[in-house]
Protein backbone atom coordinates (compact mmCIF):
# COMPACT_ATOMS: atom_id res chain seq x y z
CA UNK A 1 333.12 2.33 196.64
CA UNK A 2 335.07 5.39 197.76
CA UNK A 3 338.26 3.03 199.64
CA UNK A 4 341.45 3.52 197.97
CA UNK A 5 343.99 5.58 197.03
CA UNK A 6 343.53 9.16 195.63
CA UNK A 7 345.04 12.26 194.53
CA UNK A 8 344.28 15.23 196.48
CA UNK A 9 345.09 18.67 194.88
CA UNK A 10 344.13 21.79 196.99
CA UNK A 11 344.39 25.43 196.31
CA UNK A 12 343.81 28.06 198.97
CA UNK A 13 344.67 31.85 199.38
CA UNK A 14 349.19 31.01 199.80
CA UNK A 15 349.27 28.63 197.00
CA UNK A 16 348.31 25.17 196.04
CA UNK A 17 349.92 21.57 196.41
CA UNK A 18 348.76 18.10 196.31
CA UNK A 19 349.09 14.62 198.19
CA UNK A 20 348.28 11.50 198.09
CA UNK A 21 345.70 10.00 200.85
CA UNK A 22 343.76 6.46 201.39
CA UNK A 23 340.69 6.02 202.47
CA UNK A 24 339.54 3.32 203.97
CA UNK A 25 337.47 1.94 207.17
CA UNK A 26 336.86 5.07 207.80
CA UNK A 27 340.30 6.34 208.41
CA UNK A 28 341.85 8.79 206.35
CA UNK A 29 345.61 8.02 205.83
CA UNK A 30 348.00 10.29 203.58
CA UNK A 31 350.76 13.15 203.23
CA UNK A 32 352.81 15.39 200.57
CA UNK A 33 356.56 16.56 200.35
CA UNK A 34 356.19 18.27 203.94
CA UNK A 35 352.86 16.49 205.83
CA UNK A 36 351.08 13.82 207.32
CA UNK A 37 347.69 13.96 207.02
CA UNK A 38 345.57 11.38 209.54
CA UNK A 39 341.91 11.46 210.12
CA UNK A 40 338.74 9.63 209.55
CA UNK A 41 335.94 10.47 207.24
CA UNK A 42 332.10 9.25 206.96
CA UNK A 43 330.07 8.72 203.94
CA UNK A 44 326.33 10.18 203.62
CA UNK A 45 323.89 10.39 200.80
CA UNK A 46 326.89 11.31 198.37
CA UNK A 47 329.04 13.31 200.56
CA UNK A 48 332.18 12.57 202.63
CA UNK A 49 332.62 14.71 205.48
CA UNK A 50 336.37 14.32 207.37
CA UNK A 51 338.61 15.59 209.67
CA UNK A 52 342.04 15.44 208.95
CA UNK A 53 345.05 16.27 211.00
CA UNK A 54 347.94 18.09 209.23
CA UNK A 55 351.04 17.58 210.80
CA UNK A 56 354.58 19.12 209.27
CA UNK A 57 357.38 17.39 209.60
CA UNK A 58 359.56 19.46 207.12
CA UNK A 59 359.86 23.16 208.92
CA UNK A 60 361.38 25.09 205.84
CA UNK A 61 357.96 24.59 203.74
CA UNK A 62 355.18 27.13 203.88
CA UNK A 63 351.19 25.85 204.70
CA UNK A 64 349.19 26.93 201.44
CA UNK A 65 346.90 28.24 204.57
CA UNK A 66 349.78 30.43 205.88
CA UNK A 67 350.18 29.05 208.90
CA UNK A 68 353.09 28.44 210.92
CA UNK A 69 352.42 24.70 211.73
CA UNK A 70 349.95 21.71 212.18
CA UNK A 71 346.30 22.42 211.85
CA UNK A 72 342.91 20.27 211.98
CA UNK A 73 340.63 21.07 208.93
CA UNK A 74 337.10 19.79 207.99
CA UNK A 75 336.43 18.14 204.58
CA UNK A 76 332.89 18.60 203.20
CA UNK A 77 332.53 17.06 199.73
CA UNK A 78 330.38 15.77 196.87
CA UNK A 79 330.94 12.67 195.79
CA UNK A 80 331.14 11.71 191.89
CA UNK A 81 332.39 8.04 190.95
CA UNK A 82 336.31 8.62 190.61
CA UNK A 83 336.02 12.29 191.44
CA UNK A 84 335.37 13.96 194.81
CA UNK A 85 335.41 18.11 195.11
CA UNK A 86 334.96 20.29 197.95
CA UNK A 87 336.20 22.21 200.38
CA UNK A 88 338.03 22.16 203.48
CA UNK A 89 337.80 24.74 206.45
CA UNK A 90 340.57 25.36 209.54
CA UNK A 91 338.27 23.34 212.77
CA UNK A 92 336.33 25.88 214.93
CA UNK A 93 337.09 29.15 212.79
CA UNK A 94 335.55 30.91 209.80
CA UNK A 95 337.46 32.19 206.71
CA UNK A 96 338.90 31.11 203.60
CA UNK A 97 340.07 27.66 203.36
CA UNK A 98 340.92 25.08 200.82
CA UNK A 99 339.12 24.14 197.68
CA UNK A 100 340.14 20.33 197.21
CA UNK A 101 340.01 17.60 194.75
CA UNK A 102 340.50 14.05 194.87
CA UNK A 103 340.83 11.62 192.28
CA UNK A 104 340.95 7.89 192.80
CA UNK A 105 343.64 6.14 191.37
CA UNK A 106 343.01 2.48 192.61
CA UNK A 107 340.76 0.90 194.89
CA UNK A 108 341.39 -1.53 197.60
């Protein structure tokens, strides 16, 4: 069952950084040191596809994207028992994104 709470490390083209995020009814709930991130995700013949928004609330830290503030990014992902690895692109544009990782640490 993928509901719970996992680790989510991402590394993209500015650096990399990690959160924590739980999934569950398919809501995605979560944040880091600087962010919120809220969205909802749907599960599909071992995949989870999401979109998450990420919303600062800490000015004086830098986006790993290098942006200047929130964003809305699309998770597509294989899923693995504990382990779930993908990527994640910026919503209606092309270009480098995120690779991501989440590990599940308990489940609800």
């Amino acid at each position: 069952m993928i509901e719970g709470l996992w680790i989510v490390q991402f590394q993209a083209l500015h650096g990399s950084d990690s959160g924590v995020v739980v999934l569950v009814n398919g809501r995605v709930l979560g944040g880091d040191n600087a962010c919120t991130y809220i969205g909802d995700y749907a599960v599909q013949d071992g995949k989870i596809v999401a979109q998450v928004k990420i919303s600062f609330f800490r000015t004086d830290v830098r986006s790993v994207l290098g942006l200047p503030g929130d964003a809305e990014l699309r998770l597509s992902a294989s899923i693995s028992s504990d382990l779930i690895e993908g990527g994640m692109t910026l919503v209606g544009e092309r270009g480098p994104g995120l690779v991501v990782k989440l590990t599940k640490r308990a489940s609800l």
